[in-house]
N, C-alpha and C. Protein backbone atom coordinates (compact mmCIF):
# COMPACT_ATOMS: atom_id res chain seq x y z
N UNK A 1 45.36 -130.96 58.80
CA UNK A 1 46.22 -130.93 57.62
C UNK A 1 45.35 -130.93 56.36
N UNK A 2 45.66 -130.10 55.85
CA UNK A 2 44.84 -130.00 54.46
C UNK A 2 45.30 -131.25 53.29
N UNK A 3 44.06 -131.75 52.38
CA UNK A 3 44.41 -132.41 51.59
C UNK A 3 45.39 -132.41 50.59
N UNK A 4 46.36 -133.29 50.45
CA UNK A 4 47.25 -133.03 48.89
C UNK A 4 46.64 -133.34 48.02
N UNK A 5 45.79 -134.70 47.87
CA UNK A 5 45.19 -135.32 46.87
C UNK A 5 43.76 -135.15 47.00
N UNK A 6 42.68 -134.94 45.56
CA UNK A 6 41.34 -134.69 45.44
C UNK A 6 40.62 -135.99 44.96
N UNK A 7 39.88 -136.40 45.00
CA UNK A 7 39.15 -137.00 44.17
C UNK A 7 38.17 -136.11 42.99
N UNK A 8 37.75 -136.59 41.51
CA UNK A 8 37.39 -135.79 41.47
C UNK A 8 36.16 -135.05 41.36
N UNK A 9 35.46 -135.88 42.34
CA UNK A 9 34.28 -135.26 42.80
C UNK A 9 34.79 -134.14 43.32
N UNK A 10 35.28 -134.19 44.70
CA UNK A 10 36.21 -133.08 45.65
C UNK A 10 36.49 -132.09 44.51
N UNK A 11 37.46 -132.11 43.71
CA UNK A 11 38.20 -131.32 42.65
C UNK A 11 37.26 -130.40 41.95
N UNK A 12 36.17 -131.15 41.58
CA UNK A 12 34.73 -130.43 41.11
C UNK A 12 34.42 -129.63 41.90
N UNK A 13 33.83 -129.81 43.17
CA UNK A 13 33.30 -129.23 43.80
C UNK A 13 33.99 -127.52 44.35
N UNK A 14 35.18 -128.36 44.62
CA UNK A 14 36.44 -126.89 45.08
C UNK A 14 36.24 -126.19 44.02
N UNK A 15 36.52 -126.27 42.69
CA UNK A 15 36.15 -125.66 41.68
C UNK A 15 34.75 -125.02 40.89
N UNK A 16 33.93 -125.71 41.78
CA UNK A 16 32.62 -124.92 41.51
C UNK A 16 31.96 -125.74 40.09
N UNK A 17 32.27 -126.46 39.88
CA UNK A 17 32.10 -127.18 38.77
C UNK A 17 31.46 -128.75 38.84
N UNK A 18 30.94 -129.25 37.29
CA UNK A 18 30.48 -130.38 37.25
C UNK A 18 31.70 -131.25 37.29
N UNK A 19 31.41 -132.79 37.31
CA UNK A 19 32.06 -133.48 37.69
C UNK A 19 32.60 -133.71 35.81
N UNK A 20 31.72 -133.79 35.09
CA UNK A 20 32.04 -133.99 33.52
C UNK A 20 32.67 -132.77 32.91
N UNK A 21 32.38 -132.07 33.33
CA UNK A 21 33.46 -130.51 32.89
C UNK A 21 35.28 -130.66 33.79
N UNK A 22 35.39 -131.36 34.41
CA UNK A 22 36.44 -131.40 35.31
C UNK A 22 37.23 -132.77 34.58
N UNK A 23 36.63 -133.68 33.82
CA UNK A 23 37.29 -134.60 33.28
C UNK A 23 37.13 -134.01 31.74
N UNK A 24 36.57 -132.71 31.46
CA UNK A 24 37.24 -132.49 30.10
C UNK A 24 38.25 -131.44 29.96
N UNK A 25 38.51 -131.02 31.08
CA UNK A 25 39.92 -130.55 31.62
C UNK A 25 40.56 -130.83 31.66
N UNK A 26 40.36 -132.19 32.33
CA UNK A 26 41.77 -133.43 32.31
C UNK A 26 42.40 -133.74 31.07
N UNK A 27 41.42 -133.96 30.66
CA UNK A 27 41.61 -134.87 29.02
C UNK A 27 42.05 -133.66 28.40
N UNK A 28 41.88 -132.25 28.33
CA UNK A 28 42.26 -131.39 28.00
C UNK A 28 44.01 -130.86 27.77
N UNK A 29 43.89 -131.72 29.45
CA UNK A 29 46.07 -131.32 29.89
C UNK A 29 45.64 -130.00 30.94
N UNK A 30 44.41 -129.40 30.86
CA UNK A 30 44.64 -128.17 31.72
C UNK A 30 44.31 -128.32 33.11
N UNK A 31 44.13 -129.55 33.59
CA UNK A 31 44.68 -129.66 34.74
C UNK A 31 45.49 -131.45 35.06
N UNK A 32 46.62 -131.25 35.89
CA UNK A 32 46.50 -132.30 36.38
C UNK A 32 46.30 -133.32 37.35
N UNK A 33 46.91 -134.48 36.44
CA UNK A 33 46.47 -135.88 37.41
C UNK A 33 47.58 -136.90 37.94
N UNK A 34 47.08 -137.55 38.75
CA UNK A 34 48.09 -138.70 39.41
C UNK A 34 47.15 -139.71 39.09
N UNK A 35 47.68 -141.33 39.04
CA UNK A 35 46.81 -142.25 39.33
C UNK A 35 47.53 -143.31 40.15
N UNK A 36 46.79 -143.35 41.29
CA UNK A 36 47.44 -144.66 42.01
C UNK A 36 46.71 -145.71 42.21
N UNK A 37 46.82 -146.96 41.81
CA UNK A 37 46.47 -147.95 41.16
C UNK A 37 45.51 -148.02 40.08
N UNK A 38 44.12 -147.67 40.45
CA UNK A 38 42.99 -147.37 39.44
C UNK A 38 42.48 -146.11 39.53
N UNK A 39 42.84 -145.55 40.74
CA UNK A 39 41.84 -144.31 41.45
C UNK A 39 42.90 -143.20 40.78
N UNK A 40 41.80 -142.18 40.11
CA UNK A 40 42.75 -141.14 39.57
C UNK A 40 42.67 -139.68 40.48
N UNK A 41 43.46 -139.02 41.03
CA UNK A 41 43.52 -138.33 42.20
C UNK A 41 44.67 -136.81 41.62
N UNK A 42 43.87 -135.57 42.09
CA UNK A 42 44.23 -134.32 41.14
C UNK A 42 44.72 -133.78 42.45
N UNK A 43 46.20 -133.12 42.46
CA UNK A 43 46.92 -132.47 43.39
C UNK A 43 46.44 -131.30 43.68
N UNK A 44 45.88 -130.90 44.97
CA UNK A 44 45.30 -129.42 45.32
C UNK A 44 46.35 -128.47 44.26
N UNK A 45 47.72 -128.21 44.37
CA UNK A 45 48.53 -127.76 43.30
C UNK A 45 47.64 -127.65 41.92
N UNK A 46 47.99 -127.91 41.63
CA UNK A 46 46.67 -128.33 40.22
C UNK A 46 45.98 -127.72 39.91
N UNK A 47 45.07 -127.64 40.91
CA UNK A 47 43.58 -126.68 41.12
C UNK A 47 44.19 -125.18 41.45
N UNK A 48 45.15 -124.58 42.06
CA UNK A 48 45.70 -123.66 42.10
C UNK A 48 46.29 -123.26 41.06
N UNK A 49 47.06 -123.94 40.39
CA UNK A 49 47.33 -123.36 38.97
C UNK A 49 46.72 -123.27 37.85
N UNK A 50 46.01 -124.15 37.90
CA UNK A 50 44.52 -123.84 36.96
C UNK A 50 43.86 -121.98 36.80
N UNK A 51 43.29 -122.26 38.50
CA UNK A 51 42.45 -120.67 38.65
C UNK A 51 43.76 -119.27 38.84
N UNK A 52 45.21 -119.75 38.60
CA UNK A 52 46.42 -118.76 38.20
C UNK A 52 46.28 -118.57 36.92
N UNK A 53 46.07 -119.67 35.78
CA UNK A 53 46.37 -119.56 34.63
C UNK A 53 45.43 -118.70 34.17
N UNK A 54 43.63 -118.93 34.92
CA UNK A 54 42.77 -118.50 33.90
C UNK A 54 42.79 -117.06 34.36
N UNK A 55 42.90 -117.01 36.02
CA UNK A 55 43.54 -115.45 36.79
C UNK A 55 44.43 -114.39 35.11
N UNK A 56 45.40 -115.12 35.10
CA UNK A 56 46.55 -114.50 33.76
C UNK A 56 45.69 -114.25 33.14
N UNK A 57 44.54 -114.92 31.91
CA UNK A 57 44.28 -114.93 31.14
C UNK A 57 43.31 -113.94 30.45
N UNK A 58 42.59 -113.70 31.97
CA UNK A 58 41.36 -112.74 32.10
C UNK A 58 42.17 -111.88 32.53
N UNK A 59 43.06 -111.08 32.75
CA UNK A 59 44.07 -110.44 32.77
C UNK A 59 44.71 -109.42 31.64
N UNK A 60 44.74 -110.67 30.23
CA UNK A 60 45.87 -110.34 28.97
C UNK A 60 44.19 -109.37 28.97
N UNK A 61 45.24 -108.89 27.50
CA UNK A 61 44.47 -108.01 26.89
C UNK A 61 43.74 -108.64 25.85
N UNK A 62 42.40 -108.29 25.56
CA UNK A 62 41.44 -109.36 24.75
C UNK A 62 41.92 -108.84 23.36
N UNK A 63 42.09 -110.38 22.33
CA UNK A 63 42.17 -110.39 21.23
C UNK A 63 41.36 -110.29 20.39
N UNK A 64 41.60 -109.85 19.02
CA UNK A 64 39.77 -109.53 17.98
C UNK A 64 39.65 -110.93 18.16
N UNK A 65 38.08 -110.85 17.99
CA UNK A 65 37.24 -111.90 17.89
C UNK A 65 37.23 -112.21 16.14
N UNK A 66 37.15 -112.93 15.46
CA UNK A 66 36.52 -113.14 14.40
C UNK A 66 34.67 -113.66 14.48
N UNK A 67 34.23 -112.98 14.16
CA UNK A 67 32.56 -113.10 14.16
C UNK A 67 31.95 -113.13 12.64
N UNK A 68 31.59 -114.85 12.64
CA UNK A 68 31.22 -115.27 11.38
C UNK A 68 29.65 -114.48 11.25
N UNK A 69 29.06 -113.76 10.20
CA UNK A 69 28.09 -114.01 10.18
C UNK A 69 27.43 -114.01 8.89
N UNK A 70 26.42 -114.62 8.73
CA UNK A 70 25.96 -114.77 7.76
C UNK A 70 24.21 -114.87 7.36
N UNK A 71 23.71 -114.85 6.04
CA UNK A 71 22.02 -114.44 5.95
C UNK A 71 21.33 -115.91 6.76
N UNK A 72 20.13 -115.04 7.58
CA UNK A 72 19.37 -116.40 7.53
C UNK A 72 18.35 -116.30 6.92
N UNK A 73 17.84 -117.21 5.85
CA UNK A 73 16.85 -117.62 5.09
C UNK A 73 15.53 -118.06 5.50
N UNK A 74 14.39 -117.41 5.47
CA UNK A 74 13.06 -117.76 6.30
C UNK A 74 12.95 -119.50 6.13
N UNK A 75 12.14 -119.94 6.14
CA UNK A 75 11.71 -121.36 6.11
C UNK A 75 10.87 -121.11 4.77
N UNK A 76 10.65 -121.82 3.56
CA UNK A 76 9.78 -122.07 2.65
C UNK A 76 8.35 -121.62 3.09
N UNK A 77 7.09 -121.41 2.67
CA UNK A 77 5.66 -120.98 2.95
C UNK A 77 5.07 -122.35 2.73
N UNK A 78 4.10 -122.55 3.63
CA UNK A 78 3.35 -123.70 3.30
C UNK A 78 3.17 -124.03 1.98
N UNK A 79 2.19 -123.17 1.29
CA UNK A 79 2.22 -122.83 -0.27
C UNK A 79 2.92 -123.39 -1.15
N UNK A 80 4.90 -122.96 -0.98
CA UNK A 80 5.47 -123.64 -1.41
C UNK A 80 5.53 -124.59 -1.48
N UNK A 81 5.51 -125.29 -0.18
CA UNK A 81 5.52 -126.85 0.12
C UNK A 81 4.57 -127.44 -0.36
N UNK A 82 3.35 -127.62 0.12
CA UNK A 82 2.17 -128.51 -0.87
C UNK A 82 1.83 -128.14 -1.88
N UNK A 83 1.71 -128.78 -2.57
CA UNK A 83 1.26 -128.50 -4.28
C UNK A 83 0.09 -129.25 -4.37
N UNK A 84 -0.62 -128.22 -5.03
CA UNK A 84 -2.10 -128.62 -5.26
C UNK A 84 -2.06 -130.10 -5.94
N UNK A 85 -3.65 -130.94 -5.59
CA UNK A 85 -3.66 -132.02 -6.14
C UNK A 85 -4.12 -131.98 -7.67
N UNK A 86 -3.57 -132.31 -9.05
CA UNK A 86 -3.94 -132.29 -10.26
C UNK A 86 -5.65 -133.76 -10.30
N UNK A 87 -6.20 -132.97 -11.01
CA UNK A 87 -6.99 -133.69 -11.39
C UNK A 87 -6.98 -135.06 -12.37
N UNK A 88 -7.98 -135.66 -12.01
CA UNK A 88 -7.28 -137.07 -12.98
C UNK A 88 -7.14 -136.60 -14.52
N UNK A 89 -7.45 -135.96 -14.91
CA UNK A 89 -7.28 -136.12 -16.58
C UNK A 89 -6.09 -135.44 -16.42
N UNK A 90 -5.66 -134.86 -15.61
CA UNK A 90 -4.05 -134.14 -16.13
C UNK A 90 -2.92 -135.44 -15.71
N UNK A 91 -3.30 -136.15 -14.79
CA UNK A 91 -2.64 -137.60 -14.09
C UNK A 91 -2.58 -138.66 -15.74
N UNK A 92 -3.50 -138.84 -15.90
CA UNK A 92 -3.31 -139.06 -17.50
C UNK A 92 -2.70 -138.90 -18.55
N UNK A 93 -3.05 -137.79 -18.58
CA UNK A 93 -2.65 -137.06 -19.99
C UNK A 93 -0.83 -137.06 -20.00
């Protein structure tokens, strides 16, 4: 008999995934959970509708992207950065 309930190590693993990517799913809502007493336990269901939804998704037709871009600016020249040391009479003066 196949499992109803995962742990979610198990849940990770079926999914091909880390164990910390699988609880930011959770926390997400995009997949779910049961908890019975302390132990939190993800319905094989679950995991099937998950890889349906993203199935759909990769599916739709892709939307424009918005692609920020903008100048990048070299780094300052050494040159710039250190400034020669003045001699004492100008420290003075």
């Amino acid at each position: 008999m196949e499992k109803l309930l995962l742990t979610p190590r198990e849940a990770a693993d079926v999914l091909g995934i880390g164990r910390s990517k699988l609880y930011e799913l959770l926390q997400a809502g995009q997949i779910r959970s049961v908890r019975i007493g302390k132990c939190r336990r993800i319905p094989a269901t679950a995991l099937r509708e998950l890889v349906e939804r993203l199935s759909c998704d990769a599916d739709a037709p892709a939307t424009a992207t918005r692609i920020e871009t903008r100048a990048i600016t070299p780094p300052p020249s050494l040159s710039q950065i250190v400034r020669p040391s003045t001699s004492a009479e100008e420290q003075i003066a």
